[in-house]
Protein backbone atom coordinates (compact mmCIF):
# COMPACT_ATOMS: atom_id res chain seq x y z
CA UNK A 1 0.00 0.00 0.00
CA UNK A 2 2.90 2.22 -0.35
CA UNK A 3 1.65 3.40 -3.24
CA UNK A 4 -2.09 4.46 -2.34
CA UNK A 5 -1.86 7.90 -0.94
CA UNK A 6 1.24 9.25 -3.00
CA UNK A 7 -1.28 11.09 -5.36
CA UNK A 8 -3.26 12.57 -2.55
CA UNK A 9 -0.50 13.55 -0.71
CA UNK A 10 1.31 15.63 -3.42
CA UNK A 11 -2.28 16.77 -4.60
CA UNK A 12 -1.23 20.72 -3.44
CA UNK A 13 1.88 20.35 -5.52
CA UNK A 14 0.46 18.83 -8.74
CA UNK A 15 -2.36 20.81 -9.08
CA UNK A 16 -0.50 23.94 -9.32
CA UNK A 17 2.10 21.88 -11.64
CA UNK A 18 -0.15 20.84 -13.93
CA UNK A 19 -2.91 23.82 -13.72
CA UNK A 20 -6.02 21.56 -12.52
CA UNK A 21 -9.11 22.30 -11.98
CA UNK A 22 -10.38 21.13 -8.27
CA UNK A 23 -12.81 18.74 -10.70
CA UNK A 24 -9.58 17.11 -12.47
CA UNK A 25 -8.06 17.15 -9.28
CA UNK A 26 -10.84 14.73 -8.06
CA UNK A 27 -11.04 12.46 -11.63
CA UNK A 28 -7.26 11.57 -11.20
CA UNK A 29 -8.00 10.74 -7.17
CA UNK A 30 -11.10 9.12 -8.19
CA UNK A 31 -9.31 6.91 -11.09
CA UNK A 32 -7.31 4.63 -8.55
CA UNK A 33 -11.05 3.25 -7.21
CA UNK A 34 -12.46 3.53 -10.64
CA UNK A 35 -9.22 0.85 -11.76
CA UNK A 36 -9.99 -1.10 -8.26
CA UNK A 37 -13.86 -0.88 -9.28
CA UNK A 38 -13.24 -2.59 -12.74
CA UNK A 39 -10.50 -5.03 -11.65
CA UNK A 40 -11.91 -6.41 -8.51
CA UNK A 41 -15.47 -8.25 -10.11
CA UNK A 42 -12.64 -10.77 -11.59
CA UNK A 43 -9.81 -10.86 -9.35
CA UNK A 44 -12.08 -10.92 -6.42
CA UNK A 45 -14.51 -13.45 -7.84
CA UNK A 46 -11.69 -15.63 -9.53
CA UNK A 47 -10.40 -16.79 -5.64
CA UNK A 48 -13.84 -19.26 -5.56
CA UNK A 49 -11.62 -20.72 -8.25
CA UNK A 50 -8.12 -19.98 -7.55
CA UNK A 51 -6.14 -19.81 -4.55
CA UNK A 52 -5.93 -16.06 -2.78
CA UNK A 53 -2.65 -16.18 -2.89
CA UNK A 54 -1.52 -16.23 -6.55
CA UNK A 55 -3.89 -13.38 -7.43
CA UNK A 56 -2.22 -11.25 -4.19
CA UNK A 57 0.95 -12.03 -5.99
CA UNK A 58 0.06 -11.13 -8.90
CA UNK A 59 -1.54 -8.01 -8.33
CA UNK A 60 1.39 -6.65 -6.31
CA UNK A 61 3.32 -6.29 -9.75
CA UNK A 62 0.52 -4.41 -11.23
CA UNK A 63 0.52 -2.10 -8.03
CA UNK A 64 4.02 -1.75 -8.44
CA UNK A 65 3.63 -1.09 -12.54
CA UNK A 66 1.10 1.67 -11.73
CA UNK A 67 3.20 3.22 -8.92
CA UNK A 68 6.29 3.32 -11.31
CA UNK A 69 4.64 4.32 -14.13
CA UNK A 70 2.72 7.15 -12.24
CA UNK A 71 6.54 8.42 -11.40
CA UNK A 72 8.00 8.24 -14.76
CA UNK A 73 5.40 8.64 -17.23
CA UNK A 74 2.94 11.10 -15.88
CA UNK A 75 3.05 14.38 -17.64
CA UNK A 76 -1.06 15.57 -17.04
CA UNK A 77 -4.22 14.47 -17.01
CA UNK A 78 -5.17 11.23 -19.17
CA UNK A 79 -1.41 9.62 -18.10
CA UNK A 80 -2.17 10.00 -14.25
CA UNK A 81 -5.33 9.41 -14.22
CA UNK A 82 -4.18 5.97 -16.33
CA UNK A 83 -1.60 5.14 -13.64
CA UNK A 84 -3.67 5.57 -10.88
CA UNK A 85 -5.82 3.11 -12.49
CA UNK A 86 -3.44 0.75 -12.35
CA UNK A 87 -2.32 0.72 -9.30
CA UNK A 88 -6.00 0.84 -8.33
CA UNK A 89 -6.63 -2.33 -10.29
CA UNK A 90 -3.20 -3.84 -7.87
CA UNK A 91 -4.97 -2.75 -4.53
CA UNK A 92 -8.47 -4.82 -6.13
CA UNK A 93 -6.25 -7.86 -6.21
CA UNK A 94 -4.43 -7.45 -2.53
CA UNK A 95 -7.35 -6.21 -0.54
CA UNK A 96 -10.07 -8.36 -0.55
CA UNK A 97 -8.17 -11.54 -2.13
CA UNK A 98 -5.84 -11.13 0.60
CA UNK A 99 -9.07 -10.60 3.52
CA UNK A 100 -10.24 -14.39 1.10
CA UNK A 101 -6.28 -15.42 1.86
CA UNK A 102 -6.99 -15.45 5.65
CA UNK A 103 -10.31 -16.20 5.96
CA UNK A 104 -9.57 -19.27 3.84
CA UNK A 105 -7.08 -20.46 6.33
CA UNK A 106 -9.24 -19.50 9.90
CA UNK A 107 -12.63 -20.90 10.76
CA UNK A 108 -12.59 -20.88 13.98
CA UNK A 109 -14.48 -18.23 16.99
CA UNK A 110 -11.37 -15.41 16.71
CA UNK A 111 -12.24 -15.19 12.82
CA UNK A 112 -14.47 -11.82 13.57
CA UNK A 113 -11.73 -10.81 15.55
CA UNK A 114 -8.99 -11.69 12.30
CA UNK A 115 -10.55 -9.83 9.93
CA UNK A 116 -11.03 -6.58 12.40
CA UNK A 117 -7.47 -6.81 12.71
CA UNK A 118 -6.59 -7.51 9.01
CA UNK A 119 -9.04 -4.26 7.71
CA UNK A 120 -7.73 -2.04 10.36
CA UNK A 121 -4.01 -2.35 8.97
CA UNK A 122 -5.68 -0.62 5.77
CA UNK A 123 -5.14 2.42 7.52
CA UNK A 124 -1.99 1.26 9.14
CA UNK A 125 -0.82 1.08 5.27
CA UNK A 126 -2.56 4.68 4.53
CA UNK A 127 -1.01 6.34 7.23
CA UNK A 128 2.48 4.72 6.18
CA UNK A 129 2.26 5.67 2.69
CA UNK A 130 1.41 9.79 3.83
CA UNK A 131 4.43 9.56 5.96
CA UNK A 132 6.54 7.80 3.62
CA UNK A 133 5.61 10.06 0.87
CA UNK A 134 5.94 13.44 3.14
CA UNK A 135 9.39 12.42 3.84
CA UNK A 136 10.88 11.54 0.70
CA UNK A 137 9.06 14.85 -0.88
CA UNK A 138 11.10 17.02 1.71
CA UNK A 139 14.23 15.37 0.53
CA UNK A 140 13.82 14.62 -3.42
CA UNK A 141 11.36 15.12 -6.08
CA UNK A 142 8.19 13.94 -6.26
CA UNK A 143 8.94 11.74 -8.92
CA UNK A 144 11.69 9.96 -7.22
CA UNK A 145 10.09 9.70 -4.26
CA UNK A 146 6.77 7.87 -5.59
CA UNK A 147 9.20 5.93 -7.38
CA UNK A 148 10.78 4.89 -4.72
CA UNK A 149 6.81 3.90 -2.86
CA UNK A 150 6.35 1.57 -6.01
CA UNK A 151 8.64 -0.91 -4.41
CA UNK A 152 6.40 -1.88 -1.31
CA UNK A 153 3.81 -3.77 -3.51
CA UNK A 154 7.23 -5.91 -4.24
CA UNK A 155 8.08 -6.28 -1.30
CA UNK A 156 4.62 -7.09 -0.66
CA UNK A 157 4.15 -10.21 -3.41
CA UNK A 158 7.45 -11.54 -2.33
CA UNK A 159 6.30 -11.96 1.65
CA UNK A 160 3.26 -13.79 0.73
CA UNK A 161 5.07 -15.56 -1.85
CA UNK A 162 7.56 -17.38 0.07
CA UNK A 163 5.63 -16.45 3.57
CA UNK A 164 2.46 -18.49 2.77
CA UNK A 165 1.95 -21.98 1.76
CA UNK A 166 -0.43 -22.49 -1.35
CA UNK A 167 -3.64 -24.02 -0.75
CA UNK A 168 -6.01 -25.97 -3.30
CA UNK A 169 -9.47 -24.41 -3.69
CA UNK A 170 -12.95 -26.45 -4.22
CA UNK A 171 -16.33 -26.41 -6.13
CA UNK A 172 -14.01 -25.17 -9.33
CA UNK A 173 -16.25 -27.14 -11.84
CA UNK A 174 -19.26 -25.29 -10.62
CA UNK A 175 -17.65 -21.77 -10.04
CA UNK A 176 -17.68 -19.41 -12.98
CA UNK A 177 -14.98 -17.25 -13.97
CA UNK A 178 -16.81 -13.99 -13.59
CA UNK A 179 -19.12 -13.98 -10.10
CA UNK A 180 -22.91 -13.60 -10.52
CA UNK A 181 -24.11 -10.91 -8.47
CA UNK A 182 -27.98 -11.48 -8.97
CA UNK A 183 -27.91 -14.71 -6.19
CA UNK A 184 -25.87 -12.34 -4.18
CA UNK A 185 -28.14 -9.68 -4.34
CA UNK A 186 -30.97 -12.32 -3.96
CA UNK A 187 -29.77 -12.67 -0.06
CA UNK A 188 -31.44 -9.80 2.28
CA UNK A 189 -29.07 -10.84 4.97
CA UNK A 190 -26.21 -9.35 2.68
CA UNK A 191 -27.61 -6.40 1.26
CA UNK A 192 -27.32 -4.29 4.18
CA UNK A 193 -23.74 -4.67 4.21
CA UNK A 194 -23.13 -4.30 0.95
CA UNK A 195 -24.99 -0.96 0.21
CA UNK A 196 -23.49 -0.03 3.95
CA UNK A 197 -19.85 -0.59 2.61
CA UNK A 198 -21.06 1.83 -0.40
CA UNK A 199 -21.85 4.58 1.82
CA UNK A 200 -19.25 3.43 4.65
CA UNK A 201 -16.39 4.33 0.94
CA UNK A 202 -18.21 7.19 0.15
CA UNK A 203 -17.42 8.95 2.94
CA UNK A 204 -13.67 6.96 3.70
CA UNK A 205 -12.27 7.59 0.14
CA UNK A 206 -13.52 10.83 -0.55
CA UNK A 207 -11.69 11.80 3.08
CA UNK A 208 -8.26 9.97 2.44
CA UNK A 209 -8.44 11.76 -1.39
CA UNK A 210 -9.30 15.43 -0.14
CA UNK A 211 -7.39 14.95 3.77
CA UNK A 212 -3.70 16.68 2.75
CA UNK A 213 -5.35 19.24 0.73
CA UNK A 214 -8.09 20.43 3.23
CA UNK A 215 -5.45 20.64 6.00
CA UNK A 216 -3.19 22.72 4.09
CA UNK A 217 -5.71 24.84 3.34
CA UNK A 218 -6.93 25.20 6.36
CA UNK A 219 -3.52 26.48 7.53
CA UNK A 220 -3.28 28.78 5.39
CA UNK A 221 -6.68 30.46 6.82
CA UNK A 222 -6.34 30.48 10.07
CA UNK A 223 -2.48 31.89 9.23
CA UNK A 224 -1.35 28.04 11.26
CA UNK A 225 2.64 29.16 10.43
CA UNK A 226 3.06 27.65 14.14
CA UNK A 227 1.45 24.33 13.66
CA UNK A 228 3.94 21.70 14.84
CA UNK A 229 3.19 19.20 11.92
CA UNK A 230 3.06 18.93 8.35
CA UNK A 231 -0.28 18.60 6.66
CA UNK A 232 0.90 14.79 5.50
CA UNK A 233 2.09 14.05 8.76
CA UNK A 234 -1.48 15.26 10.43
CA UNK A 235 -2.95 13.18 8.04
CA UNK A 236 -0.83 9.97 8.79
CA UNK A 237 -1.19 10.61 12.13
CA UNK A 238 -5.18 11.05 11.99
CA UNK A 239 -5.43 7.88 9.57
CA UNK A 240 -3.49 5.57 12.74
CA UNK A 241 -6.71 6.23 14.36
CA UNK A 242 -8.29 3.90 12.33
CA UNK A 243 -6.53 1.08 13.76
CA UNK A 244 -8.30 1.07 17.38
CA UNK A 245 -11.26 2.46 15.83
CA UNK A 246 -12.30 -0.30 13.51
CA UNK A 247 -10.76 -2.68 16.18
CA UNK A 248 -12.61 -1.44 19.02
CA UNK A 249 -16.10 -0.67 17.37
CA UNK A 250 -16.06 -4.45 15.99
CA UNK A 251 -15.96 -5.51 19.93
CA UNK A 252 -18.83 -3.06 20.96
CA UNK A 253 -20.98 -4.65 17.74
CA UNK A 254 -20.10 -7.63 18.76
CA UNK A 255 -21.87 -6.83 22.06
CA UNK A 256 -24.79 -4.41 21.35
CA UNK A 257 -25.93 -5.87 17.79
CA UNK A 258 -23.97 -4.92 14.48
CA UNK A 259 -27.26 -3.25 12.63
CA UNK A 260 -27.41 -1.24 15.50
CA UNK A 261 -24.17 -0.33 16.00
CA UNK A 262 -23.72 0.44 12.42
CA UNK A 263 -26.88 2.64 11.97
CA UNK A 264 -25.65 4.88 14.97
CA UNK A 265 -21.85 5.35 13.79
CA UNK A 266 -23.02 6.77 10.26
CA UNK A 267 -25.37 8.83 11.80
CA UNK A 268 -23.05 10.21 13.80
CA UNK A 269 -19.93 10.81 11.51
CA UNK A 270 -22.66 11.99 8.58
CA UNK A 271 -23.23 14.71 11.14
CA UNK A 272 -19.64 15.37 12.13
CA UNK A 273 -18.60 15.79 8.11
CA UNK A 274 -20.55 19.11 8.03
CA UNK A 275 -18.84 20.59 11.56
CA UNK A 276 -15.47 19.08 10.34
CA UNK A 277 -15.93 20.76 6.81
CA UNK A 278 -16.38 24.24 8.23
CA UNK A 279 -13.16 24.15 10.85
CA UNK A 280 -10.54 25.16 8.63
CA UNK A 281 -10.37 28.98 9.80
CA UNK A 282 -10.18 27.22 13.86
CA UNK A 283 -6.89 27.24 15.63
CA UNK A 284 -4.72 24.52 13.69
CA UNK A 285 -4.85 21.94 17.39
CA UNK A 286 -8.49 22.46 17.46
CA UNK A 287 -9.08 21.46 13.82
CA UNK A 288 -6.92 18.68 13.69
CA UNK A 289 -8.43 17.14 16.58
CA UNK A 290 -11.77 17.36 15.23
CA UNK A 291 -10.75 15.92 12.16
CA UNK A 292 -9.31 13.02 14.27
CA UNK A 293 -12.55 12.67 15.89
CA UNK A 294 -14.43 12.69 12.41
CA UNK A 295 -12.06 10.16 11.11
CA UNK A 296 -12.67 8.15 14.03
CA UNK A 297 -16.58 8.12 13.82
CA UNK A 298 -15.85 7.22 10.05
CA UNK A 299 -13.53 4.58 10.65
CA UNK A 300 -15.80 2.32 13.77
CA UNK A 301 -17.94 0.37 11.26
CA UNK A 302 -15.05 -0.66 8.94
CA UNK A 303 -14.26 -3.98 10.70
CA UNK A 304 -18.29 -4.38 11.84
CA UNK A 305 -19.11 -4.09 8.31
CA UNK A 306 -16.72 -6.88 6.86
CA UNK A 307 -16.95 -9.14 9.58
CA UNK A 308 -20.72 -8.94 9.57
CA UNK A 309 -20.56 -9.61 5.87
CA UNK A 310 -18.25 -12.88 6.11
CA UNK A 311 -20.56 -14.02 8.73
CA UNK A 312 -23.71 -13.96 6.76
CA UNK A 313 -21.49 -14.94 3.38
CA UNK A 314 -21.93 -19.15 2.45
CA UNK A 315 -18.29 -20.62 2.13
CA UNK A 316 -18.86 -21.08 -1.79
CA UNK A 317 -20.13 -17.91 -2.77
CA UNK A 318 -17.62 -15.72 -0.95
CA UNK A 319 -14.77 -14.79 -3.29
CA UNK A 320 -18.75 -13.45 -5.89
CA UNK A 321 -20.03 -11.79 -2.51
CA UNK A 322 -16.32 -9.96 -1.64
CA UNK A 323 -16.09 -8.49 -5.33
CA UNK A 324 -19.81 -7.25 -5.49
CA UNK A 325 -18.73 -5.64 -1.69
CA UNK A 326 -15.57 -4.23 -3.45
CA UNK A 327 -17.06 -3.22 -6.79
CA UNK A 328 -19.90 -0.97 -4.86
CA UNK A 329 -17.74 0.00 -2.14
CA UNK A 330 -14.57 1.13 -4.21
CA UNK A 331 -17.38 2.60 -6.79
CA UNK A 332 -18.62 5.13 -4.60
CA UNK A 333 -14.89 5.43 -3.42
CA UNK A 334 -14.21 6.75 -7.29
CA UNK A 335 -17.16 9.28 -7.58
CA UNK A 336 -16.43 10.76 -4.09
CA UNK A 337 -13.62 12.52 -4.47
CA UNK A 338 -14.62 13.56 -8.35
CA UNK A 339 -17.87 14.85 -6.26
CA UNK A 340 -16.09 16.84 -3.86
CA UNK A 341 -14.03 18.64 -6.05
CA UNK A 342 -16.93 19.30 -8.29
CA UNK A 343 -18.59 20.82 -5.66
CA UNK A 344 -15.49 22.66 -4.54
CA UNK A 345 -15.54 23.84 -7.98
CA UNK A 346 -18.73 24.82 -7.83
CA UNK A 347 -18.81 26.61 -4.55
CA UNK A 348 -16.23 29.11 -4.89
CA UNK A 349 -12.82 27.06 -5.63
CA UNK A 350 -10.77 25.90 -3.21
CA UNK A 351 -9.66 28.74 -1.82
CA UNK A 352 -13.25 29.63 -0.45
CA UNK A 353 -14.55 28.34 3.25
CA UNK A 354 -17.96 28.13 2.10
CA UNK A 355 -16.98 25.70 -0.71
CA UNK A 356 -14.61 23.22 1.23
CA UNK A 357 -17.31 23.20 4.30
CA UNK A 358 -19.90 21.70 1.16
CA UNK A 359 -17.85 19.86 -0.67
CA UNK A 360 -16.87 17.81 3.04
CA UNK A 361 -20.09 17.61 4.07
CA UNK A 362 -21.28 16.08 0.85
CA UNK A 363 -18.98 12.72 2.54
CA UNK A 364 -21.67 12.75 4.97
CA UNK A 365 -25.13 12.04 2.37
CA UNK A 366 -24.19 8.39 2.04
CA UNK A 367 -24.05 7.29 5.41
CA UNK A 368 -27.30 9.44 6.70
CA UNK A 369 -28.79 8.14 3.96
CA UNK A 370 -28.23 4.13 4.51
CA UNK A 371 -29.00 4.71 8.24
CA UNK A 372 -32.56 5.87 6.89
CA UNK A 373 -33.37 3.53 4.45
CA UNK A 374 -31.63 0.61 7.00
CA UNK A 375 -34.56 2.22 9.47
CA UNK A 376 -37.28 1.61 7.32
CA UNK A 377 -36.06 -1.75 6.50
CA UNK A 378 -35.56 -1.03 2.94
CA UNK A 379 -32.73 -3.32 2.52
CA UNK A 380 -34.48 -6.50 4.21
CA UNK A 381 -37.36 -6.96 2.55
């Protein structure tokens, strides 16, 4: 994952380079989910067939291909948005292959308890990748230093490589190459966490795309010269917070009821999206910590949602029922950020208040949304 938030967190920087709009800022953020989004149907749904651990391998060279390629072959839009695509289409062949990987090769109580830990390292990855990328772009160019980030997908394929021993899969004869989502769809005990996971990215993807920008905008209106940290270390620092999050909220679900815990964390971080979109003219401490707690809200569902989903999920149908998850969940994770900087856009730019406080809050609509319709019992019927 060393790769995923290079782009976002030289976004400042290569917007001014290359004269973007906030809109084609967004399309190139948006085109690394919109490459996950049309990769992961078949290398998701292909590990009913194939063991989870070829495809992770795989896919870590074509993470590493579009990292590399994003570094020496970019020169505007249609390149990077290509390259992000790519190394979009890597992360659909790592992330939830590599969730199948474990889950494969666990069955017993702690499984719940597995998987919290395995999607919590997501931001563990995130945070390393700001960090990683802040730090080499204080030291060398940006090109060299996302060059340099494409070699952690290697690094990657090679640990699981030698690392994990293969493992044959069954019901091949019967399992199609591409999944069929209408059986999945068929299943009201799914649907909930599917179209939750849509509006659970919505909200995630559109943050992690827009995080380094807002912040250093912020700073700049509220004249933050004295903040202590960087915008991409704020952000790597407020993505960490993911870890006990997701960890944490899967043990309270686990307790009080996952529907219900679920239906009360969107509500709650759809609400905080609006007061954390209008905080960039507080004192930098003040805005960074409410950011935190944003990200937080955001971030204590993640685990609930996957582990409730691989609970519900029959043993055969779960590499079809992890790419429909990924296809709607990384979708909405490509037209966020494109939405937020069309509203930023549309607003004033993105050197108005007024436009980043809408264009933030718009990460909100999704969850408020499902936590209405999941009310109603639209999804279970």
């Amino acid at each position: 994952m060393t790769g995923f938030a290079a782009y976002p967190a030289f976004l400042p920087a290569l917007r001014e380079a290359w004269q973007f709009s906030d809109t084609q800022a967004g399309f190139v953020g948006g085109s690394f989910f919109f490459g996950y989004m049309l990769a992961v149907p078949f290398l998701s749904g292909i590990t009913d067939r194939l063991d989870a651990r070829n495809v992770f391998v795989f896919s870590c060279a074509l993470a590493a291909s579009g990292t590399a390629g994003f570094a020496l072959c970019t020169d505007g839009l249609l390149s990077a948005a290509l390259f992000q695509a790519l190394t979009g289409a890597g992360l659909a062949g790592t992330y939830m292959p590599g969730l199948k990987a474990l889950t494969d090769r666990t069955s017993d109580g702690r499984q719940a308890r597995y998987i919290a830990f395995y999607t919590a390292t997501f931001g563990i990855g995130t945070s390393f990748s700001l960090l990683a990328a802040g730090w080499l772009g204080n030291h060398v160019s940006w090109q060299t230093s996302i060059a340099v980030l494409s070699l952690g997908p290697v690094l990657a394929g090679l640990i699981l490589l030698f690392g994990l021993s293969p493992q044959e899969t069954h019901h091949t004869q019967h399992v199609p190459w591409w999944p069929r989502f209408a059986p999945v769809l068929a299943q009201k005990e799914i649907r909930p966490f599917i179209f939750g996971y849509a509006a659970h990215c919505w909200e995630l993807f559109g943050l992690r795309s827009w995080m380094v920008a807002f912040i250093t905008f912020a700073y700049f209106v509220s004249e933050s010269q004295q903040a202590k940290i960087s915008p991409t270390e704020a952000a790597a620092l407020i993505n960490l917070l993911g870890l006990p999050a997701s960890i944490l909220g899967n043990e309270v679900a686990e307790r009080i009821g996952r529907y219900r815990w679920i239906c009360v964390i969107m509500a709650i971080s759809g609400v905080l999206c609006w007061v954390a979109g209008f905080s960039a003219s507080w004192p930098w401490w003040l805005m960074l910590c409410m950011l935190a707690l944003h990200y937080t809200g955001v971030l204590a569902d993640s685990a609930t949602l996957t582990a409730g989903l691989v609970a519900v999920t029959p043993l055969a149908q779960r590499g079809a029922v992890m790419a429909l998850y990924s296809l709607l969940g990384f979708g909405s994770g490509f037209l966020a950020p494109l939405v937020f900087g069309a509203i930023l856009d549309a607003s004033g730019g993105h050197t108005s208040h007024w436009a980043w406080g809408m264009a933030y809050g718009s990460l909100g609509v999704g969850g408020l949304a499902w936590t209405i319709l999941m009310r109603r019992k639209i999804f279970t019927t």
